[in-house]
C-alpha atoms as a PDB file:
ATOM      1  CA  UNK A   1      -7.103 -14.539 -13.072  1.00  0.00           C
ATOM      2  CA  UNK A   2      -8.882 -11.892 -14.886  1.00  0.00           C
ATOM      3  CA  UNK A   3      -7.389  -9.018 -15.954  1.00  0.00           C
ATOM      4  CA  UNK A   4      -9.886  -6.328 -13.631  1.00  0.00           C
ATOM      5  CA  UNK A   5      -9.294  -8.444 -10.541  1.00  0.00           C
ATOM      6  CA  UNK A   6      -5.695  -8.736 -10.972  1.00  0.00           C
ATOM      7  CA  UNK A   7      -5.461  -4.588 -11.473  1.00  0.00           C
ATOM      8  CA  UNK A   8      -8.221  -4.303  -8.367  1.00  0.00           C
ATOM      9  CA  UNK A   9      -6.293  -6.633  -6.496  1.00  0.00           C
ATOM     10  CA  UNK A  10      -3.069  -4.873  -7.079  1.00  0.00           C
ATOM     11  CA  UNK A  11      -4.148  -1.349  -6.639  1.00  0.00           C
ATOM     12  CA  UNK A  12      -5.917  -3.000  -3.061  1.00  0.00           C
ATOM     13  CA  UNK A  13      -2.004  -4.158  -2.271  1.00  0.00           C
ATOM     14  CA  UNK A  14      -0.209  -1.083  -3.535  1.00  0.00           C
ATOM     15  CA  UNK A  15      -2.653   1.180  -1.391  1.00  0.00           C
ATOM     16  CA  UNK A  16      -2.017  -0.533   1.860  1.00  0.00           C
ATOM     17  CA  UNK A  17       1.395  -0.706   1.400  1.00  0.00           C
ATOM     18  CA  UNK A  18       2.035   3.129   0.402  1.00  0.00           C
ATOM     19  CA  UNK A  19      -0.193   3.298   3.923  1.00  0.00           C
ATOM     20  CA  UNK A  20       2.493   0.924   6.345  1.00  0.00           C
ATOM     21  CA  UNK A  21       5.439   2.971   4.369  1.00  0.00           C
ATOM     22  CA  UNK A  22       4.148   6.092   5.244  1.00  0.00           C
ATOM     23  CA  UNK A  23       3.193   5.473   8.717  1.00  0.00           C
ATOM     24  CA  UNK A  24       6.489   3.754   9.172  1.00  0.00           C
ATOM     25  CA  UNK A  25       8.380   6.925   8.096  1.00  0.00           C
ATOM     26  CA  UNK A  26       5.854   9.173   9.532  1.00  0.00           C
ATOM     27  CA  UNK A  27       6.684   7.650  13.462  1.00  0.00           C
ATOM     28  CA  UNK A  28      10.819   7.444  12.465  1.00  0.00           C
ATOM     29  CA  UNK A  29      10.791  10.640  11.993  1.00  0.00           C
ATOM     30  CA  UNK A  30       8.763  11.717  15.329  1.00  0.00           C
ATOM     31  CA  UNK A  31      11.951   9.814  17.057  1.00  0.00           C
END
């Protein structure tokens, strides 16, 4: 794997994740 797609590929990841986090925290805290 090439160096670009690897760092595409884990910014991609990283992104969606800091997105399911934040939604995840932002409904807990509307409970």
């Amino acid at each position: 794997m090439s160096w670009p797609l690897f760092f595409a590929f884990a910014t991609a990841a990283g992104f969606v994740l800091g997105a399911l986090v934040a939604g995840y925290l932002g409904l807990g805290e509307d409970e």
